[in-house]
N, C-alpha and C. Protein backbone atom coordinates (compact mmCIF):
# COMPACT_ATOMS: atom_id res chain seq x y z
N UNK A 1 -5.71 19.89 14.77
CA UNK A 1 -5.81 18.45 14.63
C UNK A 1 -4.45 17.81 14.91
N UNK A 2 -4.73 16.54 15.38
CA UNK A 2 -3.17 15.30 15.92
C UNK A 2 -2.97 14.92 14.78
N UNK A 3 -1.80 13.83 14.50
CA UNK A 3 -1.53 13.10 14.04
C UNK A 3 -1.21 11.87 14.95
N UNK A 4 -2.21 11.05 14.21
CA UNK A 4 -2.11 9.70 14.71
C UNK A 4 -1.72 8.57 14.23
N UNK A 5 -0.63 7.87 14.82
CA UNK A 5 -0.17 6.79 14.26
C UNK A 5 -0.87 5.74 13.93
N UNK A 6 -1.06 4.82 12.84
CA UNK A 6 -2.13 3.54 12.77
C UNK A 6 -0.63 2.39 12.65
N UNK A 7 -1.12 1.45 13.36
CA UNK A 7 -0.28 0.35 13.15
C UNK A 7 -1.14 -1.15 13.25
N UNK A 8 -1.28 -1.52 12.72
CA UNK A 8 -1.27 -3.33 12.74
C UNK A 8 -0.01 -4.77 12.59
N UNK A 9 -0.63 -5.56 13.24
CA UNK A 9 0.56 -6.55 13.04
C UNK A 9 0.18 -7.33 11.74
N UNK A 10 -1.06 -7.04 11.38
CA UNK A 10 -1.43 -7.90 9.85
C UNK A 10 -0.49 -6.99 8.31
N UNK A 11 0.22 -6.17 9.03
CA UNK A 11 0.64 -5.22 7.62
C UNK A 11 2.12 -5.54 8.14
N UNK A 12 3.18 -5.59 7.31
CA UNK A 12 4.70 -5.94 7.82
C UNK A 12 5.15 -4.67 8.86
N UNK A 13 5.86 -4.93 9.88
CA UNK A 13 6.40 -3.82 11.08
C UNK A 13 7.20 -2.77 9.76
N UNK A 14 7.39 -1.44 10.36
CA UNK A 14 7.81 -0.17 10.04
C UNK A 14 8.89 -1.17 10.05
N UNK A 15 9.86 -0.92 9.26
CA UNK A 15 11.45 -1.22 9.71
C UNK A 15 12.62 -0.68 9.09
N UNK A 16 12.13 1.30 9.75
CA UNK A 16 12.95 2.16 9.75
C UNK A 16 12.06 3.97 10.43
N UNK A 17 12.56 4.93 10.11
CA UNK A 17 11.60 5.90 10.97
C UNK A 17 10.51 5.97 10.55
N UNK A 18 9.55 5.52 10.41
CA UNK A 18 8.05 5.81 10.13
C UNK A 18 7.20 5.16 10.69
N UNK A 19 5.93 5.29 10.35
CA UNK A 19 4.87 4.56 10.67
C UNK A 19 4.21 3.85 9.95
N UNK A 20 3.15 2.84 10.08
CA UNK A 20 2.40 2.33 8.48
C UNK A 20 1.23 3.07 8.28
N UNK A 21 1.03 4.26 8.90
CA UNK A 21 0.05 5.19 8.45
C UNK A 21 0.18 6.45 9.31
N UNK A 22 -0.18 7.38 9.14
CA UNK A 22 -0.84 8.26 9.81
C UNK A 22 -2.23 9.21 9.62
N UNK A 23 -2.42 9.34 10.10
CA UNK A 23 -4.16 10.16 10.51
C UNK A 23 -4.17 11.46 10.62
N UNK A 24 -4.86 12.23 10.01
CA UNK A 24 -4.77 13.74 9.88
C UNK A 24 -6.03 13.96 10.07
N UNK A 25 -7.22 13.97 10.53
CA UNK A 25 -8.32 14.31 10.45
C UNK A 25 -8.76 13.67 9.85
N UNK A 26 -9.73 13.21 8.67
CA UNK A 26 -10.69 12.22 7.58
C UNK A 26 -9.27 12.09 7.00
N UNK A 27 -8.19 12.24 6.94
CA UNK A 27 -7.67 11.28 5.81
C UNK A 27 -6.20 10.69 6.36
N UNK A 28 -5.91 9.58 5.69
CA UNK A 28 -5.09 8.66 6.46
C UNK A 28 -4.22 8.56 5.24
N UNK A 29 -2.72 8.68 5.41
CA UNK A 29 -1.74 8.76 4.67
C UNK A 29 -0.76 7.27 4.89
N UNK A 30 -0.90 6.61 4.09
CA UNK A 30 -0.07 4.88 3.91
C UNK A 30 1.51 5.28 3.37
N UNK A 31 2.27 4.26 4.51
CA UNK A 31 3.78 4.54 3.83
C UNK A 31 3.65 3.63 2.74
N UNK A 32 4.63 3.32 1.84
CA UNK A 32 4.71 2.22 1.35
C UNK A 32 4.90 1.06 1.38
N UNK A 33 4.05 0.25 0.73
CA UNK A 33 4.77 -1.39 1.37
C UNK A 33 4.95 -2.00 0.05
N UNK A 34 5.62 -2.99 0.68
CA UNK A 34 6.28 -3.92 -0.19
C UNK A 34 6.09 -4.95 -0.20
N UNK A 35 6.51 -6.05 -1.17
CA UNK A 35 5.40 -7.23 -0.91
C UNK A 35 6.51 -8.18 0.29
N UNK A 36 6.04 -7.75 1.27
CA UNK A 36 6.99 -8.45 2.52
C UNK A 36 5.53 -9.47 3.46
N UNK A 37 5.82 -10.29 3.68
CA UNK A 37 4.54 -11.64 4.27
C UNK A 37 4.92 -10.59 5.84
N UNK A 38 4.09 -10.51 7.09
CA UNK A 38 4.32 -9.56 7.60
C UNK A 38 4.43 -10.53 8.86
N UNK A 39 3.87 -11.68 8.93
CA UNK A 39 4.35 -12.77 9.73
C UNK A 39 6.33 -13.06 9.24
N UNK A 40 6.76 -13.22 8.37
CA UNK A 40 7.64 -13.47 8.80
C UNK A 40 8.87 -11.99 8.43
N UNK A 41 8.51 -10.75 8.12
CA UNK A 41 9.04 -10.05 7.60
C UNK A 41 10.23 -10.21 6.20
N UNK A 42 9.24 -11.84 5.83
CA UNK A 42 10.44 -11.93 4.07
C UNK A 42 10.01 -11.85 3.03
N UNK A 43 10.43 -10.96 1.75
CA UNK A 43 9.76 -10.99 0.81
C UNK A 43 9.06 -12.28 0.24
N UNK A 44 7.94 -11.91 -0.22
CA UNK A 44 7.13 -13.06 -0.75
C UNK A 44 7.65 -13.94 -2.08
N UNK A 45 7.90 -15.07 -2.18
CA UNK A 45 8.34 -15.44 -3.05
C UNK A 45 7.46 -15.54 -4.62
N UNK A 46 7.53 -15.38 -5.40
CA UNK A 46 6.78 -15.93 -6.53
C UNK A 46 7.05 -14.66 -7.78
N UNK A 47 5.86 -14.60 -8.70
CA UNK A 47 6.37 -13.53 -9.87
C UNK A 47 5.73 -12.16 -9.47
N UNK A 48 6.07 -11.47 -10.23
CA UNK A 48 5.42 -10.04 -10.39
C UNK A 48 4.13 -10.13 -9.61
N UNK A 49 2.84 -11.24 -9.96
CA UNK A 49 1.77 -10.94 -9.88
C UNK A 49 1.64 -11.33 -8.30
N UNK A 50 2.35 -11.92 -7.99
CA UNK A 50 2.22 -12.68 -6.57
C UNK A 50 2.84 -11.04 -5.31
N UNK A 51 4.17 -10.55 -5.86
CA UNK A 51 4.53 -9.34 -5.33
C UNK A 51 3.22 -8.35 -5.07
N UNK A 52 2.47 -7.90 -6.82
CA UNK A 52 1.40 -6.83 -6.30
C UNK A 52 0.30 -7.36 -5.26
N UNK A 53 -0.01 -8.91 -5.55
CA UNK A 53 -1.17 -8.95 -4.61
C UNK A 53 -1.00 -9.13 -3.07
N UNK A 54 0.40 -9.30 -2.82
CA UNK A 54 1.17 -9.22 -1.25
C UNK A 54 0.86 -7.49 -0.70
N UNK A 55 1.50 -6.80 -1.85
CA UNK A 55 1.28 -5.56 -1.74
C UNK A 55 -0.26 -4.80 -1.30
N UNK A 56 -0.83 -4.92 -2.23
CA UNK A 56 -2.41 -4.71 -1.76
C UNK A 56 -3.21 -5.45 -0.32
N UNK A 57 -2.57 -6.64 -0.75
CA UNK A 57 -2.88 -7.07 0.92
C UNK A 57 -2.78 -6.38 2.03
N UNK A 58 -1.51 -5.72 2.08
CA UNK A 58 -0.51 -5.03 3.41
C UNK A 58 -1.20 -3.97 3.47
N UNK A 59 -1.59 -3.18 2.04
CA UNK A 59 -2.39 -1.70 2.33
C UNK A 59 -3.63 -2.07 2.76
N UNK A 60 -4.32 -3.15 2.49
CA UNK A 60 -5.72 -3.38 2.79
C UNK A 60 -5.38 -3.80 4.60
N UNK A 61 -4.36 -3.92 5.10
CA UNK A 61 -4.91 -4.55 6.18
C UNK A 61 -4.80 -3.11 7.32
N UNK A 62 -3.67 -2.16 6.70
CA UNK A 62 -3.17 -0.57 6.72
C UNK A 62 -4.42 0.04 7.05
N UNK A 63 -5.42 -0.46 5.94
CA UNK A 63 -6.42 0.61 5.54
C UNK A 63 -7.23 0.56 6.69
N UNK A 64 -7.72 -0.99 6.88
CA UNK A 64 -8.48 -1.82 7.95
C UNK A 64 -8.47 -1.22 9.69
N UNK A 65 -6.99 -1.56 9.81
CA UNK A 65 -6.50 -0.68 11.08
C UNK A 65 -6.65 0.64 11.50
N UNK A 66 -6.97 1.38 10.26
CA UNK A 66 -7.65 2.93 10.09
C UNK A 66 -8.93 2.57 10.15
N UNK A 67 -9.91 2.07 10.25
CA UNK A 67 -10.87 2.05 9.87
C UNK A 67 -11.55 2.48 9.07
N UNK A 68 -10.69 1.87 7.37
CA UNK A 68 -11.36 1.76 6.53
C UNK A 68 -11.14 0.58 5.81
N UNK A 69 -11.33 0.72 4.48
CA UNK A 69 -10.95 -0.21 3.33
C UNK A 69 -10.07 0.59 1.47
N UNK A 70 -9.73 -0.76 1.01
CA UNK A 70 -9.40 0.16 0.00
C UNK A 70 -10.18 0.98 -0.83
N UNK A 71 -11.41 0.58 -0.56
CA UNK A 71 -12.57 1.34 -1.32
C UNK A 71 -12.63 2.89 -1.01
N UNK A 72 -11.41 3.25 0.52
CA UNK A 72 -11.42 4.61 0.69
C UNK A 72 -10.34 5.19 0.53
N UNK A 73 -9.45 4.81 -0.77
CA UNK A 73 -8.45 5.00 -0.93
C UNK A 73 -8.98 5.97 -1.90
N UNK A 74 -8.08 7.57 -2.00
CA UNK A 74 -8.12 8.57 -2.93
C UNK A 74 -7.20 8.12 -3.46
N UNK A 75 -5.47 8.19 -3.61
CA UNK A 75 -5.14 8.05 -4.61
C UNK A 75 -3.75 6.90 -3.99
N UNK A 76 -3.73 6.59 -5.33
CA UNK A 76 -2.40 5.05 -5.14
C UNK A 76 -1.41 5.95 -5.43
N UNK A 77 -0.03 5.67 -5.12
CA UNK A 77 1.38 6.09 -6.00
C UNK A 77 1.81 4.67 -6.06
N UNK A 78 2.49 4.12 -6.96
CA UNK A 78 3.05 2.72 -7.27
C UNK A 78 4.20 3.20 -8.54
N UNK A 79 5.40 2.35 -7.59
CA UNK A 79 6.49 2.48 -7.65
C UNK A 79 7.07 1.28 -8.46
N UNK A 80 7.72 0.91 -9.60
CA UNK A 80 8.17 -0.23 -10.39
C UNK A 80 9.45 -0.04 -10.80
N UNK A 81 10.22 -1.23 -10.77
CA UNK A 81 11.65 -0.94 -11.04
C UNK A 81 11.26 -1.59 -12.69
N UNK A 82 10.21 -2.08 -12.79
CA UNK A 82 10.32 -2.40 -14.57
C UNK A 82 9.22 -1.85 -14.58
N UNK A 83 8.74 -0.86 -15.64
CA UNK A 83 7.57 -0.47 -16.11
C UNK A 83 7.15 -1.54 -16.69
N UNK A 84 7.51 -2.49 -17.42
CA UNK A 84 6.63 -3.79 -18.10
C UNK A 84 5.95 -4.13 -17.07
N UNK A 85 6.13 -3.72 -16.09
CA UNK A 85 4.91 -4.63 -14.99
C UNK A 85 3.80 -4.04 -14.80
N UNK A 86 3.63 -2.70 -15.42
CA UNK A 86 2.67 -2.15 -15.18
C UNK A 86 0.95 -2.68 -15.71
N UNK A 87 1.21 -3.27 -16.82
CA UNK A 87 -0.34 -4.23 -16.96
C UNK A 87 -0.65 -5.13 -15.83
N UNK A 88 0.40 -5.89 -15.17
CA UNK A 88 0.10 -6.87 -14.60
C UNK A 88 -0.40 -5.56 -13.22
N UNK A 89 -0.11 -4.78 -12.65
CA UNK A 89 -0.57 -3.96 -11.58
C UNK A 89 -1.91 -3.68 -12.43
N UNK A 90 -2.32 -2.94 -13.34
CA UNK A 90 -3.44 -2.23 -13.61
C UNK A 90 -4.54 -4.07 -13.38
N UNK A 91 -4.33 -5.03 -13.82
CA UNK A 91 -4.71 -6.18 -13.83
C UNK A 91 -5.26 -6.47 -12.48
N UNK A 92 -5.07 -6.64 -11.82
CA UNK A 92 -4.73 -6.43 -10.36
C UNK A 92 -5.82 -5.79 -9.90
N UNK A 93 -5.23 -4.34 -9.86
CA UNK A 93 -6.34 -3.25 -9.54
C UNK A 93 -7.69 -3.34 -10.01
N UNK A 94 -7.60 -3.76 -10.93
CA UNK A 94 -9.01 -4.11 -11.72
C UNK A 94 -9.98 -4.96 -10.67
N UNK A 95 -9.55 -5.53 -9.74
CA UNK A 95 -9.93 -6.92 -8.83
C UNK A 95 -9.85 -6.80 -7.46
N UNK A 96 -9.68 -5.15 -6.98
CA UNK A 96 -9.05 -4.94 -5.78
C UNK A 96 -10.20 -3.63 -5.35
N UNK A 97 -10.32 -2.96 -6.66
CA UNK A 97 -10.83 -1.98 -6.47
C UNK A 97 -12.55 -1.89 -7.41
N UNK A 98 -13.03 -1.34 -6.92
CA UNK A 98 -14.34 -0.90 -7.36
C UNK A 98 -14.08 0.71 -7.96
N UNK A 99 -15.37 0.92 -9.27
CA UNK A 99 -15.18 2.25 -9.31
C UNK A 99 -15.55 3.11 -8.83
N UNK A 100 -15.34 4.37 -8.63
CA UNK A 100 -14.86 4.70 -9.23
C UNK A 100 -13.66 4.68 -8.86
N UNK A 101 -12.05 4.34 -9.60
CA UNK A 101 -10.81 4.11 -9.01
C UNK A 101 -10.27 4.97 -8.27
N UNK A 102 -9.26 4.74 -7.38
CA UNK A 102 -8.22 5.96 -7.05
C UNK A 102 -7.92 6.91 -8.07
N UNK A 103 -7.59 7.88 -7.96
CA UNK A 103 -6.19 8.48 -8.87
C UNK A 103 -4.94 7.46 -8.73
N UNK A 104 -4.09 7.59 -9.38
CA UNK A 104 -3.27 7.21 -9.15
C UNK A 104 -1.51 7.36 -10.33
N UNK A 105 -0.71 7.43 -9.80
CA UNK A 105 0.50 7.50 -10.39
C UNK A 105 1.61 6.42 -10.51
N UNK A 106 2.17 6.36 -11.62
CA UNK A 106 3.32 5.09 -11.74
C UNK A 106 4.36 5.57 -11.91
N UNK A 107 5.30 5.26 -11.31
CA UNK A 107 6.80 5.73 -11.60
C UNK A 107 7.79 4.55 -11.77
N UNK A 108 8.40 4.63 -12.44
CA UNK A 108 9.71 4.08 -12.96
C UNK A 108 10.96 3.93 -12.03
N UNK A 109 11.70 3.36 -11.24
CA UNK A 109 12.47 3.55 -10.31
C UNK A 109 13.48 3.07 -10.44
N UNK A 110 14.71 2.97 -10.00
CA UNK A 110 15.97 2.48 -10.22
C UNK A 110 15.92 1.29 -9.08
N UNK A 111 15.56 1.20 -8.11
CA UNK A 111 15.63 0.35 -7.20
C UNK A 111 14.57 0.33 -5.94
N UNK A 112 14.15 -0.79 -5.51
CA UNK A 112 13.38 -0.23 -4.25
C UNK A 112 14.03 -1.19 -2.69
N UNK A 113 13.82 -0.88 -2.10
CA UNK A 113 13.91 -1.80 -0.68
C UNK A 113 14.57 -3.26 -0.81
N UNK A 114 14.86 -3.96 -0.16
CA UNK A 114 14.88 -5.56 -0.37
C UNK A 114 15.04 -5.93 -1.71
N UNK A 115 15.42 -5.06 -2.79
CA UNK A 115 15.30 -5.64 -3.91
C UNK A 115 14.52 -5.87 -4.95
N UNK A 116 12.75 -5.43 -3.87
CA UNK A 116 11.68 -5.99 -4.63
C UNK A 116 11.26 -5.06 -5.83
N UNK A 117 10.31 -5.24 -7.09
CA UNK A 117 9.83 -5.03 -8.09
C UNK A 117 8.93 -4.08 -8.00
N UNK A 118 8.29 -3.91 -6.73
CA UNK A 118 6.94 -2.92 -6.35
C UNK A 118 6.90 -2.40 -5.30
N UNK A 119 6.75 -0.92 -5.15
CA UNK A 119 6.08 -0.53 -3.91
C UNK A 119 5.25 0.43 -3.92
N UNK A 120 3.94 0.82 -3.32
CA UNK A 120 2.68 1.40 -3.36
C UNK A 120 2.40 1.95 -1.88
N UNK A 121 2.07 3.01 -1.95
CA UNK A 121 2.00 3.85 -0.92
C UNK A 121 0.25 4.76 -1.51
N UNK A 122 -0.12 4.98 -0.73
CA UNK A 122 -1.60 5.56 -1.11
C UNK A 122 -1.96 7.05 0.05
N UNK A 123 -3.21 7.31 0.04
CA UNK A 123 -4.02 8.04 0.86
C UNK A 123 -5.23 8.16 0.79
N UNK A 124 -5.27 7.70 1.93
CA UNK A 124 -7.74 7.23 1.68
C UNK A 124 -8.31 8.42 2.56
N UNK A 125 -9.27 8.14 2.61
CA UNK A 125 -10.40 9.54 3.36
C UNK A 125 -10.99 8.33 3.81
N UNK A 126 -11.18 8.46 5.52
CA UNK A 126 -12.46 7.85 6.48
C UNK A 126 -13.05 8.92 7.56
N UNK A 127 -13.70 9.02 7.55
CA UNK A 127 -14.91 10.26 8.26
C UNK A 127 -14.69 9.35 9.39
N UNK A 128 -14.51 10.41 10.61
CA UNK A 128 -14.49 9.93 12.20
C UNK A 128 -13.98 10.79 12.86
N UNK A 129 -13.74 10.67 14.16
CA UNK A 129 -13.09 11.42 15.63
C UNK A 129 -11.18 11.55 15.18
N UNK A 130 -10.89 10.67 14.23
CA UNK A 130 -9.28 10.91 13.85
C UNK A 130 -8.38 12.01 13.91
């Protein structure tokens, strides 16, 4: 099996060595994103809650370009430089996702990218020629 690159212009450009996905056979591996508006590559302004739902956006549009959705996401990793934010993500998810949920993991971080508060990286399963 290839690996295939997925890219869209609805998810913010790579902007460093990677890709915003790749394809292994049925399952598609998401870098992380961040809550960056992907039209203008600047972080999104507003609070915590405005960051995760930028975030989910970018993977949903990730997912899309694979031809899937987040509904074929196996598991989330989500990354927080404050764990207090973690209700407002599970909050979120609650509204994003159907059950049965991803797996998923939270980690605690010292810093991420641009500064921002969140970043989420996943891996979904879509059945196809990939």
């Amino acid at each position: 099996m290839t690996k295939t690159p997925i890219h869209t212009p609805d998810a913010p450009a790579a902007i460093g060595t990677y890709s915003q996905a790749i394809r292994h056979g049925d399952l598609v591996f998401l870098s992380g994103q961040i809550p960056l508006d992907p039209a203008t590559m600047e972080v999104v302004e507003g609070d915590i809650e405005t960051q995760v739902r930028r975030v989910f956006d970018n993977l949903s549009a990730v997912c899309a370009a694979a031809g899937g959705s987040l509904d074929d996401v196996l598991k989330l990793n989500v990354f927080l430089v404050d764990m207090g934010d973690f209700p407002v993500v599970n909050a979120v998810m609650g509204e994003v996702f159907d059950e049965p949920f991803p797996a998923r993991a939270a980690v605690g971080v010292a810093a991420l990218p641009k500064g921002v508060a969140v970043e989420m990286e996943a891996v979904m399963a879509v059945p196809g020629d990939g």
